[in-house]
C-alpha atoms as a PDB file:
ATOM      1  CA  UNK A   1       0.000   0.000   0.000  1.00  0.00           C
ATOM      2  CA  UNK A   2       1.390   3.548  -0.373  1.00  0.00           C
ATOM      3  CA  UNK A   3       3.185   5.446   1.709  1.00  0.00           C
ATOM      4  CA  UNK A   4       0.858   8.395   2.219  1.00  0.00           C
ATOM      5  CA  UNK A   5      -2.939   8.989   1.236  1.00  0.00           C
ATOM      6  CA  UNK A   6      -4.398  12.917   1.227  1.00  0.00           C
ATOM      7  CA  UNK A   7      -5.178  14.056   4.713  1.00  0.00           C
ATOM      8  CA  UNK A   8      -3.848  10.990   6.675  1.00  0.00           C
ATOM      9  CA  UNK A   9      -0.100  10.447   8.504  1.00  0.00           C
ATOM     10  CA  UNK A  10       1.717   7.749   7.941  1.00  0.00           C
ATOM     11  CA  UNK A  11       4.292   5.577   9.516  1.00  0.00           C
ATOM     12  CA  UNK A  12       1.809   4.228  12.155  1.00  0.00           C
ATOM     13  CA  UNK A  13       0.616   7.638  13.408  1.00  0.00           C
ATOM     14  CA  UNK A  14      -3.189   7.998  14.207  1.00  0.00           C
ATOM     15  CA  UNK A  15      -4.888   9.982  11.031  1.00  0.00           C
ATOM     16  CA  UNK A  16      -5.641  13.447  11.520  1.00  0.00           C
ATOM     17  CA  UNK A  17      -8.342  13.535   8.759  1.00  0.00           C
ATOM     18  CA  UNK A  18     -10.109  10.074   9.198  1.00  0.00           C
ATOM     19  CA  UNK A  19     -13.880  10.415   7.878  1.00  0.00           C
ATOM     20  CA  UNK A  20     -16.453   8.667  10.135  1.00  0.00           C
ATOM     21  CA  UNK A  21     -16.683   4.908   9.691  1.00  0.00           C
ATOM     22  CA  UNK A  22     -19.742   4.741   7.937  1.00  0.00           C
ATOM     23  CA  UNK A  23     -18.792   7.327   5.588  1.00  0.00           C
ATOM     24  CA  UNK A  24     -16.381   5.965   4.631  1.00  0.00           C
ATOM     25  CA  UNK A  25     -17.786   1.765   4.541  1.00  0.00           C
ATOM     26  CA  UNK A  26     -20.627   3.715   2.239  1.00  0.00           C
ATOM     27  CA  UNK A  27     -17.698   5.264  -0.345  1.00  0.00           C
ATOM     28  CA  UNK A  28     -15.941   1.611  -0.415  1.00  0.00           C
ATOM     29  CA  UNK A  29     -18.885  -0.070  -0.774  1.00  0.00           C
ATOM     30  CA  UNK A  30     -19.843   2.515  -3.700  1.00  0.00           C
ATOM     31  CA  UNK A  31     -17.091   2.606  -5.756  1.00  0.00           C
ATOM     32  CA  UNK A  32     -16.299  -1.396  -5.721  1.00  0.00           C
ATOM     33  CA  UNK A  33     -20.008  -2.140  -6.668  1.00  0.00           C
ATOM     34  CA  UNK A  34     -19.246   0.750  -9.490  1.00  0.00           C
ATOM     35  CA  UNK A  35     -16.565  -1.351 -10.597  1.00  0.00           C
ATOM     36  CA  UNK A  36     -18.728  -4.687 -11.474  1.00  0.00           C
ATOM     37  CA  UNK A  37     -21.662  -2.151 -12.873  1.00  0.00           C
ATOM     38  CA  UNK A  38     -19.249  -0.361 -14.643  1.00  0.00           C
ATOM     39  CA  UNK A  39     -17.789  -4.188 -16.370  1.00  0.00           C
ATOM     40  CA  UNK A  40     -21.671  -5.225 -17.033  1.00  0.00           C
ATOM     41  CA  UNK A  41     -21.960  -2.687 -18.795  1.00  0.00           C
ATOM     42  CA  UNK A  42     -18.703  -2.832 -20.653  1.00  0.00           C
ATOM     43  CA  UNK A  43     -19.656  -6.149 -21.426  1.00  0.00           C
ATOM     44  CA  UNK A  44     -22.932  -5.770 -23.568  1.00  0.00           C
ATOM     45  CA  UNK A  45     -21.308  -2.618 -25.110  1.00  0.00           C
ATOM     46  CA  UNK A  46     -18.582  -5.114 -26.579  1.00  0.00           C
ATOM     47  CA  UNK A  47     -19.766  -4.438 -30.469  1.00  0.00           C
ATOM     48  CA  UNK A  48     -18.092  -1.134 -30.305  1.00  0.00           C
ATOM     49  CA  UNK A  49     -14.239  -1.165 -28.981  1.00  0.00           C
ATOM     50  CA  UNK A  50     -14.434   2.507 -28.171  1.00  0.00           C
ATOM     51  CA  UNK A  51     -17.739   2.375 -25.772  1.00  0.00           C
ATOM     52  CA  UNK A  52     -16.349  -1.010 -24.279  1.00  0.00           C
ATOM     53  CA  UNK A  53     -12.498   0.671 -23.421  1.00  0.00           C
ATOM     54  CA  UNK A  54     -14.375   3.724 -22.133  1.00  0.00           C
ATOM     55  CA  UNK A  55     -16.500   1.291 -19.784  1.00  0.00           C
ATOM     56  CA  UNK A  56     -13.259  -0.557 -18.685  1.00  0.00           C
ATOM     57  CA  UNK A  57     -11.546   3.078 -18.115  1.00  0.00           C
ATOM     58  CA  UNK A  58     -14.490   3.598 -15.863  1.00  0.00           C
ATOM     59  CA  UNK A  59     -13.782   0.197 -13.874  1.00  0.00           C
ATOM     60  CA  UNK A  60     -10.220   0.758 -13.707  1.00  0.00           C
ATOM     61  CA  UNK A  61     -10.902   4.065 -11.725  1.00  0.00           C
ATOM     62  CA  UNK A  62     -13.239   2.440  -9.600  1.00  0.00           C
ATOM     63  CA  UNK A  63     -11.319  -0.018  -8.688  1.00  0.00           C
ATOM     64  CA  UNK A  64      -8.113   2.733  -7.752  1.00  0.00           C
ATOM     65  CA  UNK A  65     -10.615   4.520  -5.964  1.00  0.00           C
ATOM     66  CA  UNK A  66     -11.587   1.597  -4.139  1.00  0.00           C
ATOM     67  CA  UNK A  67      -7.859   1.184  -3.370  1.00  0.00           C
ATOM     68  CA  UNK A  68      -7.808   4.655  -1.881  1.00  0.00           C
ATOM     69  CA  UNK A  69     -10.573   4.228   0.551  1.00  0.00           C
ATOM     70  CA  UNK A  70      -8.996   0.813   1.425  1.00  0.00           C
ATOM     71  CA  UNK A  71      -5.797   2.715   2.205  1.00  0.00           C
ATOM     72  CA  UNK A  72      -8.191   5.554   4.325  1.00  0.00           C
ATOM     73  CA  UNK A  73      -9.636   2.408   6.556  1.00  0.00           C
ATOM     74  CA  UNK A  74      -6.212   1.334   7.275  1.00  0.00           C
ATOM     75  CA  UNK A  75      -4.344   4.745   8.203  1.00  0.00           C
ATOM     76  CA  UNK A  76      -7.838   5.357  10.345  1.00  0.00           C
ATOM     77  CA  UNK A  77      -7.795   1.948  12.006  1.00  0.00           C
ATOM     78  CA  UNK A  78     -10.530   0.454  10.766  1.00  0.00           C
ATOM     79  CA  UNK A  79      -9.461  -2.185   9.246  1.00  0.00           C
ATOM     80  CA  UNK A  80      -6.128  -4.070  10.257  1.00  0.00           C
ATOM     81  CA  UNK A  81      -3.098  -3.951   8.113  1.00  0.00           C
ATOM     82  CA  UNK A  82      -3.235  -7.751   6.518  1.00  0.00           C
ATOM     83  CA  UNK A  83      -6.656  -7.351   5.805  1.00  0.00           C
ATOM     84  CA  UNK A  84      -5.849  -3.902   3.928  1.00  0.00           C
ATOM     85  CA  UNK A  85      -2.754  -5.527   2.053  1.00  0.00           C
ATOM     86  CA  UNK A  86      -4.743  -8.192   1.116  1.00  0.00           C
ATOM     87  CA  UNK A  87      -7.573  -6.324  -0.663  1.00  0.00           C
ATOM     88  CA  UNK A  88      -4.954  -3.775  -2.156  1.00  0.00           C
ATOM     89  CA  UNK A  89      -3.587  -6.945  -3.969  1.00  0.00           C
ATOM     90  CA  UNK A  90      -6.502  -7.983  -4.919  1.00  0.00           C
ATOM     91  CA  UNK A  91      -7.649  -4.614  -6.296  1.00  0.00           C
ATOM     92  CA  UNK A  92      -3.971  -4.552  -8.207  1.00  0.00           C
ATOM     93  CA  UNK A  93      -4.641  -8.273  -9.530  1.00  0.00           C
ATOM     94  CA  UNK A  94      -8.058  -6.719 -11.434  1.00  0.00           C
ATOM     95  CA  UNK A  95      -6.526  -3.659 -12.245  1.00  0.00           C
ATOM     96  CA  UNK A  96      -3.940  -5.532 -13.841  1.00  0.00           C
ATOM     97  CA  UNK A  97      -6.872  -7.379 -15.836  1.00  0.00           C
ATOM     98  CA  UNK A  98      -8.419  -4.353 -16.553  1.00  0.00           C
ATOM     99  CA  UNK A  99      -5.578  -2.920 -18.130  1.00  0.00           C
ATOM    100  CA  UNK A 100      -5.088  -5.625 -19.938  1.00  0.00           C
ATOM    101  CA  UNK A 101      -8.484  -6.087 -21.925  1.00  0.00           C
ATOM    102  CA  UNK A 102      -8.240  -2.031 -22.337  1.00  0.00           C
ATOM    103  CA  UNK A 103      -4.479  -2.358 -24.153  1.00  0.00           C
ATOM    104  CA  UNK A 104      -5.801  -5.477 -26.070  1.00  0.00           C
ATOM    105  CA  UNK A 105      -9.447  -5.339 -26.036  1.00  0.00           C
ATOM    106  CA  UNK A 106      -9.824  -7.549 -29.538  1.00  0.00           C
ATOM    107  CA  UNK A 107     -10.248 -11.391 -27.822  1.00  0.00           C
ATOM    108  CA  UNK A 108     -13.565  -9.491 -25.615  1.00  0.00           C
ATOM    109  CA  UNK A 109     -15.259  -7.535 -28.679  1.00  0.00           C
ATOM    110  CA  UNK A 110     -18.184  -9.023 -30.650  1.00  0.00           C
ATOM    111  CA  UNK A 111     -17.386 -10.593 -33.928  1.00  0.00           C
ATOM    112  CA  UNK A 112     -19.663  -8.691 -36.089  1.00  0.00           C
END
């Protein structure tokens, strides 16, 4: 996970910007549900590569945004450190997909 995130400390310090709890489970629970709305709808816009990319773009800053609040709930102590790392690398494993089908989205589009 990074080193710093906007408006929290690092290096084990409390953060001095830490949204309430719920605030912030409702903004990770937003933006990773975005991110399998966002591929639903990537996927039955597959007959046209520039609406399907566009729909992946859309996942893949989900999905980083997902990552951000993930970092927020760690630096705030909400959510313990090995649980954090191991939803960052999951988040980086489908990023890494997502950038993949963006760069070579042929093998996912529609044969017309």
């Amino acid at each position: 996970m990074g080193e710093t995130t906007a408006g929290a400390t690092t290096g084990g310090t409390p953060a001095t910007h830490c949204l309430p709890k719920t605030a912030l489970l409702h903004q990770i629970r937003r933006s990773s549900r975005s991110v399998c709305a966002n591929l639903a709808e990537a996927w039955r816009k597959r007959r046209y590569e520039a609406a399907f990319v566009a729909k992946l773009s859309d996942c893949e800053s989900e999905a980083a945004e997902t990552q951000t609040w993930i970092e927020f709930a760690v630096k705030c102590n909400y959510l313990d450190v090995d649980t954090g790392r191991e939803l960052y690398g999951i988040y980086n494993q489908i990023l890494g997909s997502l950038v993949n089908m963006i760069n070579n989205p042929s093998p996912w589009l529609m044969k017309h």
